[in-house]
Protein backbone atom coordinates (compact mmCIF):
# COMPACT_ATOMS: atom_id res chain seq x y z
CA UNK A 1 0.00 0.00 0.00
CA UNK A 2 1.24 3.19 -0.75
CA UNK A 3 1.81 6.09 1.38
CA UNK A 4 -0.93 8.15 -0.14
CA UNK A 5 -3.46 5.41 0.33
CA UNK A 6 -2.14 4.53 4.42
CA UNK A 7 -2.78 8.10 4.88
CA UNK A 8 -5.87 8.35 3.58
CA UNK A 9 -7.32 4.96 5.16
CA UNK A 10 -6.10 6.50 8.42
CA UNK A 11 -8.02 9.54 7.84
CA UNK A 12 -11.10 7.37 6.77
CA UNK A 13 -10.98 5.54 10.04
CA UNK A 14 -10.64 8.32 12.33
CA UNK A 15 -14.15 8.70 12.75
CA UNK A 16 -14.74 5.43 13.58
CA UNK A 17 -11.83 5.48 16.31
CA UNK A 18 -13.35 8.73 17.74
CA UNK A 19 -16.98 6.83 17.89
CA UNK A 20 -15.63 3.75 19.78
CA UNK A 21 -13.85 6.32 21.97
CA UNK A 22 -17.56 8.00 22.43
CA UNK A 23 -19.11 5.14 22.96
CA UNK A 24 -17.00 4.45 26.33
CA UNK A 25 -17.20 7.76 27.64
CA UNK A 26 -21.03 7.55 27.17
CA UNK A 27 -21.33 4.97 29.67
CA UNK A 28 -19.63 7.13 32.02
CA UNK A 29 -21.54 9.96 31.24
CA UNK A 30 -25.04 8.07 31.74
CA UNK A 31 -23.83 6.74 35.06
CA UNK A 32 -22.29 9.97 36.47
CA UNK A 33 -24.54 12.17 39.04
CA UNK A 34 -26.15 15.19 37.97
CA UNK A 35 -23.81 17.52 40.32
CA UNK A 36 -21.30 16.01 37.96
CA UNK A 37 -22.37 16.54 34.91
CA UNK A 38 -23.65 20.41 35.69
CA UNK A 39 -20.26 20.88 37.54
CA UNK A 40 -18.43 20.42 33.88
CA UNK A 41 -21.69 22.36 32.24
CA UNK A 42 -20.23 25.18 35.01
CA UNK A 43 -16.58 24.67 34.07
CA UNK A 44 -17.35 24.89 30.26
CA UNK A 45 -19.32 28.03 30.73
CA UNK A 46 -16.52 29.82 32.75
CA UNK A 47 -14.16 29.14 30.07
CA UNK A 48 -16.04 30.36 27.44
CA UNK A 49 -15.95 34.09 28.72
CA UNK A 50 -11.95 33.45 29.97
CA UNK A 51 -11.28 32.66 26.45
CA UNK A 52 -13.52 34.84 24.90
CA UNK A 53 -10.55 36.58 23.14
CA UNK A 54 -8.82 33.65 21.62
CA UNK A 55 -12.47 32.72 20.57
CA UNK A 56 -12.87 35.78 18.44
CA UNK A 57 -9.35 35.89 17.06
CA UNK A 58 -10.30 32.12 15.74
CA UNK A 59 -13.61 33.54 14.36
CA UNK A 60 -12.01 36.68 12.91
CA UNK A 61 -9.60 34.01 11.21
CA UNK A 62 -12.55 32.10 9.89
CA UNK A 63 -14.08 35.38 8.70
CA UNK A 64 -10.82 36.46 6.64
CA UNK A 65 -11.23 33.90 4.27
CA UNK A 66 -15.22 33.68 4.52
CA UNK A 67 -16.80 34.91 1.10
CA UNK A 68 -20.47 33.80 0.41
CA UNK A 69 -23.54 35.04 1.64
CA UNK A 70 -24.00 38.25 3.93
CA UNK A 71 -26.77 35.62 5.37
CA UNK A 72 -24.30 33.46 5.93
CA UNK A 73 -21.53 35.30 7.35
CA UNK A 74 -23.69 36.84 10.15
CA UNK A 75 -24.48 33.27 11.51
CA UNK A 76 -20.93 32.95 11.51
CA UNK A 77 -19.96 35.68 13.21
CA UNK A 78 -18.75 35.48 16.66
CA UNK A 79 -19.29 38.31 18.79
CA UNK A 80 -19.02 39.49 22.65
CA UNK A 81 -22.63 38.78 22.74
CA UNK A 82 -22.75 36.07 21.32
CA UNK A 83 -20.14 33.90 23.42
CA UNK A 84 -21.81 35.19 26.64
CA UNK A 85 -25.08 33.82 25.04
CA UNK A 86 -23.38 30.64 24.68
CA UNK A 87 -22.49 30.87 28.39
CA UNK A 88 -25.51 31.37 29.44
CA UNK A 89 -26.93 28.68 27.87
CA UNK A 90 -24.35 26.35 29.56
CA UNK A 91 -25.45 27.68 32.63
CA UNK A 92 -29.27 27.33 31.75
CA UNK A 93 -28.60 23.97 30.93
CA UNK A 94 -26.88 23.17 34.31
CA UNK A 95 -29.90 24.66 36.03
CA UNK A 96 -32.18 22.28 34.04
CA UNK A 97 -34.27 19.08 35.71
CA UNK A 98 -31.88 15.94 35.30
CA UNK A 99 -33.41 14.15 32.09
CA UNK A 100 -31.74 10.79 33.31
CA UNK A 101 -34.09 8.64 34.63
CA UNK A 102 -36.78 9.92 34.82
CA UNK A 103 -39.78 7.04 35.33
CA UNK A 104 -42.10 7.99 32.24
CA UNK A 105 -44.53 5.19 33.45
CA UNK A 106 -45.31 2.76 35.28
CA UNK A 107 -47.90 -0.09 36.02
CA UNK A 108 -48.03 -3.38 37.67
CA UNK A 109 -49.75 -6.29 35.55
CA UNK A 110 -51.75 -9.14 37.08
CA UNK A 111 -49.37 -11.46 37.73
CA UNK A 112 -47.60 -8.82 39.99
CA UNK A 113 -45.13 -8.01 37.52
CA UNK A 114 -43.93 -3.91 37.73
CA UNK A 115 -43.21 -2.58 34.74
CA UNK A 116 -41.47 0.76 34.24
CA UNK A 117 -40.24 2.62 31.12
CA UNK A 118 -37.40 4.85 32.23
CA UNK A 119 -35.42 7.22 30.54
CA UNK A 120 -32.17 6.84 29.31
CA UNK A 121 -29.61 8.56 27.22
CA UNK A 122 -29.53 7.86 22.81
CA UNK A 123 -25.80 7.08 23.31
CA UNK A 124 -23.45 8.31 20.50
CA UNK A 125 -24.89 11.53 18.25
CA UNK A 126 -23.02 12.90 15.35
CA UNK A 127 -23.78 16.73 14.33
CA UNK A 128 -22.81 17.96 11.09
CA UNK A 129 -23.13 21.68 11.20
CA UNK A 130 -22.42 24.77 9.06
CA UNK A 131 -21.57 28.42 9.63
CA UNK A 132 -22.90 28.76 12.99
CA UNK A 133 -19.84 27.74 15.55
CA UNK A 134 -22.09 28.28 18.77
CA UNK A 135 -24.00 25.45 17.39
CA UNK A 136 -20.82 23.45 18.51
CA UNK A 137 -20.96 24.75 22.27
CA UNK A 138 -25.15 24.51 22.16
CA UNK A 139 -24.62 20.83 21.37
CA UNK A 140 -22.21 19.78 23.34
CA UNK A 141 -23.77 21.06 26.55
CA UNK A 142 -26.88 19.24 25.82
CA UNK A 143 -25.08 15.75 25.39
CA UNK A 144 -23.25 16.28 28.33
CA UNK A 145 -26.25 17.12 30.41
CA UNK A 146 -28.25 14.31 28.96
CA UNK A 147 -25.93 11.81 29.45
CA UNK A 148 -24.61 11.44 25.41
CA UNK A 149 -21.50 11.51 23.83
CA UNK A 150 -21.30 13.81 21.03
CA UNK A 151 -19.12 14.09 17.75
CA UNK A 152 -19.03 17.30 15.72
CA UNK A 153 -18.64 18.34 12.40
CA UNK A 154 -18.29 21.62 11.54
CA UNK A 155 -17.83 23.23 7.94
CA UNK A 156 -14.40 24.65 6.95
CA UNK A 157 -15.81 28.13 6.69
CA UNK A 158 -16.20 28.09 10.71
CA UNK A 159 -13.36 25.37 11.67
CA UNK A 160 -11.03 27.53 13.76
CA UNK A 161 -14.01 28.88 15.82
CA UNK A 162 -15.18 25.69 15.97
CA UNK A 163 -12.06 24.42 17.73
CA UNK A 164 -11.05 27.25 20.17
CA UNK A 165 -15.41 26.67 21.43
CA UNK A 166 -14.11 22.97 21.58
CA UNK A 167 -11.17 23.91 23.73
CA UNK A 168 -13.46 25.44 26.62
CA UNK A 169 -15.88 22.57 26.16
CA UNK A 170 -12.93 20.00 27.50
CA UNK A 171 -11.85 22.38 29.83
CA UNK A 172 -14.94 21.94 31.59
CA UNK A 173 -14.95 18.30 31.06
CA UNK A 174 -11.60 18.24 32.69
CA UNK A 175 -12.75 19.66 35.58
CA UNK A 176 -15.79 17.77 36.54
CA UNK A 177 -13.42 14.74 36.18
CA UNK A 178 -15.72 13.56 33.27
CA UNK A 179 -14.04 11.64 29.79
CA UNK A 180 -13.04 14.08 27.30
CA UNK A 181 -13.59 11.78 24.78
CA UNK A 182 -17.57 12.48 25.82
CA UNK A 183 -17.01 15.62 22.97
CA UNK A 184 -15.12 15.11 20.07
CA UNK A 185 -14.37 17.19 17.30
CA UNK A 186 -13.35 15.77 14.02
CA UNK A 187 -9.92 16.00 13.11
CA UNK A 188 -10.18 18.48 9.71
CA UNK A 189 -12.36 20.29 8.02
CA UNK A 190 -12.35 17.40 5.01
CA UNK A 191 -16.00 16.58 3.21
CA UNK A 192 -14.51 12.84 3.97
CA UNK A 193 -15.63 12.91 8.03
CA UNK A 194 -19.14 13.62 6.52
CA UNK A 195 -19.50 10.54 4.53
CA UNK A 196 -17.56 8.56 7.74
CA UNK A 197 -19.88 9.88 9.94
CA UNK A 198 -23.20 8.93 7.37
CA UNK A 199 -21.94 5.17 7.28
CA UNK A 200 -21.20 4.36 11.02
CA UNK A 201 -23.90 2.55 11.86
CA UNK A 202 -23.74 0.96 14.66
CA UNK A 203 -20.73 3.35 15.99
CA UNK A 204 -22.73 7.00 15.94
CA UNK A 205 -26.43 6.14 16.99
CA UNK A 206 -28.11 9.29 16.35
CA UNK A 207 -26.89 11.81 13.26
CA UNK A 208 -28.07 15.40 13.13
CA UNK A 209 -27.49 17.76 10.03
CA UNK A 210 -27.63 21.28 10.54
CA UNK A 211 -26.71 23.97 7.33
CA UNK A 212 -28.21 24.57 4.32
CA UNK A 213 -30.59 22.52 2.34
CA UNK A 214 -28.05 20.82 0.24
CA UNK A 215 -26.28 19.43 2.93
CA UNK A 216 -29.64 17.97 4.67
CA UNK A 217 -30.98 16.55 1.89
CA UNK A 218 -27.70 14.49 1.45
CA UNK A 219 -27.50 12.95 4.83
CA UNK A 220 -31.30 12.11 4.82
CA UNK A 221 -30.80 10.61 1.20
CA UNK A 222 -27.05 8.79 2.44
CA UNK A 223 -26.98 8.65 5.71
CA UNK A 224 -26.98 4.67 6.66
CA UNK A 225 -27.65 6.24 10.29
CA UNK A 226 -30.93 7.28 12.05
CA UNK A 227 -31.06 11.15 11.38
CA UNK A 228 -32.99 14.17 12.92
CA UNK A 229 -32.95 17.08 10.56
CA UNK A 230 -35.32 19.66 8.74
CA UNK A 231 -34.78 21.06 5.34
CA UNK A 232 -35.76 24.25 5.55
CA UNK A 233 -37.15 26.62 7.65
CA UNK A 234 -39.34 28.12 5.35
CA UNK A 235 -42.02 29.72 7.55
CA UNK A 236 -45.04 31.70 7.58
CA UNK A 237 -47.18 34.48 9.35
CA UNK A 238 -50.52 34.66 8.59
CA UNK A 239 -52.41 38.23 9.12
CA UNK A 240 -56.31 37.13 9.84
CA UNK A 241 -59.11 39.58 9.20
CA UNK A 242 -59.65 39.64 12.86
CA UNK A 243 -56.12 40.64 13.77
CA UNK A 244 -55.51 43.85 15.62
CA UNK A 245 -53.38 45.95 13.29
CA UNK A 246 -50.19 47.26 15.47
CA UNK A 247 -50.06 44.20 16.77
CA UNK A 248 -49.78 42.33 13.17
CA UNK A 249 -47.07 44.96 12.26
CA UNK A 250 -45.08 44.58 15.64
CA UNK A 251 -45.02 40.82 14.87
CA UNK A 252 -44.18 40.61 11.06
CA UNK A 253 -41.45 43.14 11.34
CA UNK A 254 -39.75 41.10 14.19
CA UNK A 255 -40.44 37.93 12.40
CA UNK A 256 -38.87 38.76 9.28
CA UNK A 257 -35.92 41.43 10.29
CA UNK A 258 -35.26 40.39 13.66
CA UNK A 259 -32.44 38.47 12.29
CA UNK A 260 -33.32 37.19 8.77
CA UNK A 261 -30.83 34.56 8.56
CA UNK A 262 -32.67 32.20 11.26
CA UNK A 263 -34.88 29.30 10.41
CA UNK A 264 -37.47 30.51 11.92
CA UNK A 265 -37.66 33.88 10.54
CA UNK A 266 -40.53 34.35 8.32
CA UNK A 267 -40.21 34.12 4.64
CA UNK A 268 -43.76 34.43 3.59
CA UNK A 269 -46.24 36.33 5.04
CA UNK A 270 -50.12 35.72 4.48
CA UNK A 271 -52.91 38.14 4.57
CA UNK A 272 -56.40 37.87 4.48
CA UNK A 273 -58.37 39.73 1.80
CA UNK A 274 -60.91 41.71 4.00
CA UNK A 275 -57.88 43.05 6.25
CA UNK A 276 -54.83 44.02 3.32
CA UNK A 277 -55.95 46.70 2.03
CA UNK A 278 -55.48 49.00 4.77
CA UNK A 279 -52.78 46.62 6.28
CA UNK A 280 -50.85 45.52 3.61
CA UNK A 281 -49.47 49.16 3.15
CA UNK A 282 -48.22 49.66 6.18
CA UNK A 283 -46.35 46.73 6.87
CA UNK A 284 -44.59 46.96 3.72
CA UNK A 285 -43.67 50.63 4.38
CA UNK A 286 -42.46 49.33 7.99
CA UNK A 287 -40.64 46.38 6.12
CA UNK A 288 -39.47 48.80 3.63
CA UNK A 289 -37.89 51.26 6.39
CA UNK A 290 -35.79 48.05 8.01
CA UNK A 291 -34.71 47.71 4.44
CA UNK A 292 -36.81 44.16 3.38
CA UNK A 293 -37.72 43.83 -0.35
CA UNK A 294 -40.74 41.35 -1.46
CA UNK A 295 -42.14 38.88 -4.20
CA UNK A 296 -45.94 39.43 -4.13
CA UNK A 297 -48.72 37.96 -5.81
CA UNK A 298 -51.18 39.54 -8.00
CA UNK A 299 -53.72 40.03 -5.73
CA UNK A 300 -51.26 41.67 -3.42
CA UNK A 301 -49.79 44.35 -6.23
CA UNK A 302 -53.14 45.56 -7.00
CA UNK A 303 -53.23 47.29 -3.11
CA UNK A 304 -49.43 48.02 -3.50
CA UNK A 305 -48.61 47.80 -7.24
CA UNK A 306 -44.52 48.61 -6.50
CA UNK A 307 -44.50 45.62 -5.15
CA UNK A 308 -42.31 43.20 -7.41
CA UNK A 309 -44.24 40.60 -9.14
CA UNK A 310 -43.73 37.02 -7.14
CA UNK A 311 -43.05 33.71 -9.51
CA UNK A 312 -44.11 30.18 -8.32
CA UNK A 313 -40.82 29.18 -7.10
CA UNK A 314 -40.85 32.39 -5.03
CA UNK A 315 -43.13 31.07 -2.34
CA UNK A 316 -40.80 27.41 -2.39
CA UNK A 317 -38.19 29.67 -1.46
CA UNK A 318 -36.31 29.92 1.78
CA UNK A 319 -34.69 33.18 1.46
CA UNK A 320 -32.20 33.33 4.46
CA UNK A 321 -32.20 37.41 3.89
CA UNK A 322 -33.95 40.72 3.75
CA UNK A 323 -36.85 39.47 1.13
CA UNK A 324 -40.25 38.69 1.77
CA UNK A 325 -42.56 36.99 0.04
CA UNK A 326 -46.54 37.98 -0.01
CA UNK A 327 -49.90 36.66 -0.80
CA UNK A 328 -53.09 37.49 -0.33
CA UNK A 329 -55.50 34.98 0.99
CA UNK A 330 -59.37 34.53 1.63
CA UNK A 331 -59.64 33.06 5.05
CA UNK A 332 -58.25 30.51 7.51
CA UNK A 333 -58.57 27.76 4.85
CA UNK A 334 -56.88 29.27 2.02
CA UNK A 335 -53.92 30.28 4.39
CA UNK A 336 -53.60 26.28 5.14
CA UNK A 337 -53.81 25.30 1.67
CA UNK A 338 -51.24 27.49 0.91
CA UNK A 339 -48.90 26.52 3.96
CA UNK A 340 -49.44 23.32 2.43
CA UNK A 341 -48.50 23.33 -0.75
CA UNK A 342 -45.10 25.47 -0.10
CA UNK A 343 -44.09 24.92 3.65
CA UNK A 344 -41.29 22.62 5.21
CA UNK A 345 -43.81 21.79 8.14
CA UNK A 346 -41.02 24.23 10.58
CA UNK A 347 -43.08 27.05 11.54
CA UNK A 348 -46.31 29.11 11.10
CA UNK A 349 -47.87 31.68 13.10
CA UNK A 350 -51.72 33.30 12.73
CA UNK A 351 -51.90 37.10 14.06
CA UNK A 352 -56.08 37.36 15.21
CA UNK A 353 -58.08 38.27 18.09
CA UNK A 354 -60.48 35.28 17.14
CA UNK A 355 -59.83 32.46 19.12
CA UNK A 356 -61.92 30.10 16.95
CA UNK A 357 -60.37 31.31 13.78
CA UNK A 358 -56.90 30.71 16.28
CA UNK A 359 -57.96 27.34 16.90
CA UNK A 360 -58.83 26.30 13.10
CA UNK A 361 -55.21 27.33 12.18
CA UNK A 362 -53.23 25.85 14.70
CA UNK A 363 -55.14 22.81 14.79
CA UNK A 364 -55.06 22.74 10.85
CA UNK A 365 -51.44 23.34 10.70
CA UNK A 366 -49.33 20.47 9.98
CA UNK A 367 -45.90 21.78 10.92
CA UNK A 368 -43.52 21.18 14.08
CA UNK A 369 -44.54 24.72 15.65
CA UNK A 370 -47.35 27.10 15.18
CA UNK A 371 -48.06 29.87 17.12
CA UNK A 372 -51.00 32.33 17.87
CA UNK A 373 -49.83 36.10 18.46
CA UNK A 374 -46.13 35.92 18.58
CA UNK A 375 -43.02 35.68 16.10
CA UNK A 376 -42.20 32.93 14.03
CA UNK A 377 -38.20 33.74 15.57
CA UNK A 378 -39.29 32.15 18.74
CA UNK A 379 -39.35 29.18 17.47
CA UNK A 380 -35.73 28.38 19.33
CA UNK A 381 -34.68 25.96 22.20
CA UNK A 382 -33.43 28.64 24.37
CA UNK A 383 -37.18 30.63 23.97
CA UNK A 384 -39.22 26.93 24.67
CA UNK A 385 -36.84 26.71 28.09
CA UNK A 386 -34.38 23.95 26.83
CA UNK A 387 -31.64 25.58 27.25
CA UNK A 388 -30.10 25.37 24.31
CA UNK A 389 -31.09 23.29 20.94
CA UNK A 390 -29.51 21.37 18.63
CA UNK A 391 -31.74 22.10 15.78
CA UNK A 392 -35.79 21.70 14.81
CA UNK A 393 -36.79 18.92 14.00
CA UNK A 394 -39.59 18.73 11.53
CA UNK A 395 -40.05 14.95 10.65
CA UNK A 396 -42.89 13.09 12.44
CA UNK A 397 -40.49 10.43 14.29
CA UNK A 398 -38.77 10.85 17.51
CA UNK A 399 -38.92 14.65 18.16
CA UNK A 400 -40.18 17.79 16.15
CA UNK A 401 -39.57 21.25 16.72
CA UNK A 402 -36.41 22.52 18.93
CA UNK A 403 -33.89 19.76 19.67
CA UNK A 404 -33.25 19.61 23.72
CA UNK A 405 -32.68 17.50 26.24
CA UNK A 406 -35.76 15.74 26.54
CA UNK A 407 -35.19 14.72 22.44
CA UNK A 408 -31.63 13.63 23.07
CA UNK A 409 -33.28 10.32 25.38
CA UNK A 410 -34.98 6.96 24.56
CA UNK A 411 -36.12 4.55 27.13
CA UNK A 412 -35.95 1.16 28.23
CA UNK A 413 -38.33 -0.87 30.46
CA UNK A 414 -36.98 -2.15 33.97
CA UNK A 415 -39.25 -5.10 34.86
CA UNK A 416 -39.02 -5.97 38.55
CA UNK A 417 -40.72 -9.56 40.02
CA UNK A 418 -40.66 -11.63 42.87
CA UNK A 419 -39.92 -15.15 41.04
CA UNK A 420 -42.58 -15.32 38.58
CA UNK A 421 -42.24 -17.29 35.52
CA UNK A 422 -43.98 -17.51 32.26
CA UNK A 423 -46.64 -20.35 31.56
């Protein structure tokens, strides 16, 4: 074998030698005490704001040779703020019930056989993640606290971040006396740790994308391990006729321009007939002012005709950025057709002061999250109380919406007798 190909079956394995690693430190994990495991979530926190500078010389590094999307680049973009959100989180985390087990149920059958099903950690989760490097710190914290082992992937636009987050991770690790092996970076930034991590089955038990579309689409098409992903996050907020009008502006400009880069901001908004032609103006001049352009339908250029003309693919289209798109509907129903057809089942939201025209929506709605009066942009672990996430989930198995602790567990059943046996 040549030297090329030794170096390159090394590099092929190394996933697989970081999973087995996992996989022992995950039994020590899942049998450590709480006080432990906060006591490292503590440690990992602290370090994060004592190396808060070498974190944002590593992101500024990341940043000099960034050069896509302005989207993009602010979720990669480390700032003061954001580390100490990261902290924070930690902390929030540590402060969190102990999701280990926890009795979900219990009975006692006939025969007086007690039968419990009890919580207990997945094991071994991969994340493969792009631009966002807090999403390494956010995920770590919750396999720690939840009693998982956790390999990361991040992409090679945020890779130095990436590893100076990792470095206060261990640190806290280190402290609490807990295997550092528990969170694992892999060793490059090379596309090959992707397709390693896609094919370990029965090595990584749990595998969660996070990016762009492109890269989701190929683990859930590839992956050979169970994943926990969304698409898109291509949301919507839905004016009613019986919504109160500052209130409908107040949540559509926060929804969209809050930070537009966000799954859950909204990319299409929805307003009903009766209401948008004294709304509609005014939340595009609002929109306008925070400097959002739109795609709108015909109906929706005949109250506003500057608006630019929307195409079909327009309203498939998660935008990531300042651009809205905008229809014009004819009550509750047409507004759930149209979720239908276009959304990615993430998040929708219905602005109204009827609760029966509430109720039709969210109960209609077949998405992970929908909401009744508030932003679409709260759809985020950190807003439900988790903590922290690790994504949204939008599938119908396992978990949807924000990833926390409670969708990092499975169960088993503990079966206690006194000597019975089966007839």
């Amino acid at each position: 074998m040549s030297a090329s190909m030794k170096a390159e079956t090394s590099e092929t394995n190394a996933i697989a030698a970081m999973a087995r690693e996992a996989r022992r430190a995950a039994r020590d994990l899942a049998q450590s005490p709480t006080s432990v495991r906060d006591k490292a979530l503590w440690a990992a926190s602290a370090a994060l704001r004592e190396r808060k500078d070498e974190i944002l010389a590593a992101n500024a590094r990341d940043l000099e040779t960034y050069s896509g999307t302005e989207s993009f680049r602010d979720r990669l973009t480390l700032t003061e703020e954001r580390i100490e959100a990261m902290a924070r989180g930690l902390e929030d985390m540590a402060d969190l019930p102990d999701p280990l087990g926890r009795v979900l149920a219990e009975w006692t059958r006939p025969n007086g056989l007690k039968i419990r099903r009890v919580a207990t950690p997945v094991g071994v989760i991969g994340v493969i993640y792009e631009s966002r490097p807090n999403v390494g710190a956010d995920a770590a914290g919750l396999a720690i606290k939840s009693g998982n082992s956790i390999i990361l992937r991040g992409g090679s636009e945020s890779f130095y971040s990436a590893e100076a987050i990792h470095a206060a991770m261990i640190e806290g690790l280190r402290a609490a006396g807990l295997p550092e092996a528990a969170v694992q970076v892999a060793p490059s930034a090379d596309r090959r740790h992707v397709a390693d991590m896609m094919s370990a089955a029965g090595l990584i038990d749990l595998l969660i994308p996070r990016g762009g579309k492109s890269l989701v689409e190929r683990v859930q098409n590839e992956a050979r391990v169970p994943v926990l992903a969304h698409a898109e996050g291509l949301c919507h907020t839905y004016i009613h006729s019986g919504a109160e009008s500052q209130m409908a502006r107040k949540i559509v400009a926060n929804a969209k321009m809050r930070r537009t880069g966000i799954c859950g901001s909204t990319e299409t908004l929805l307003i009903d007939a009766a209401i948008a032609p004294s709304l509609l103006p005014q939340i595009v001049e609002d929109l306008s002012t925070l400097g959002c352009d739109f795609r709108a339908d015909a109906r929706a250029r005949e109250i506003v005709p500057t608006l630019p003309a929307a195409s079909e693919a327009d309203f498939a289209t998660e935008w990531l950025g300042a651009i809205l798109s905008v229809a014009v509907v004819d009550g509750v129903d047409a507004a759930l057709d149209h979720i239908a057809h276009y959304g990615s089942a993430h998040t929708e939201s219905i602005v109204t002061a009827d609760e029966a025209a509430a109720m039709r929506f969210m109960s209609g709605v077949d998405s992970a999250v929908v909401m009744w009066n508030a932003s679409t942009q709260f759809c985020d672990g950190g807003e439900f109380g988790f903590g922290a996430e690790i994504g949204i989930a939008t599938g119908r198995v396992h978990a949807r919406g924000p990833v926390g602790l409670e969708q990092l567990m499975t169960y088993k059943y503990e079966v206690i007798g006194t000597g019975q046996v089966r007839s």
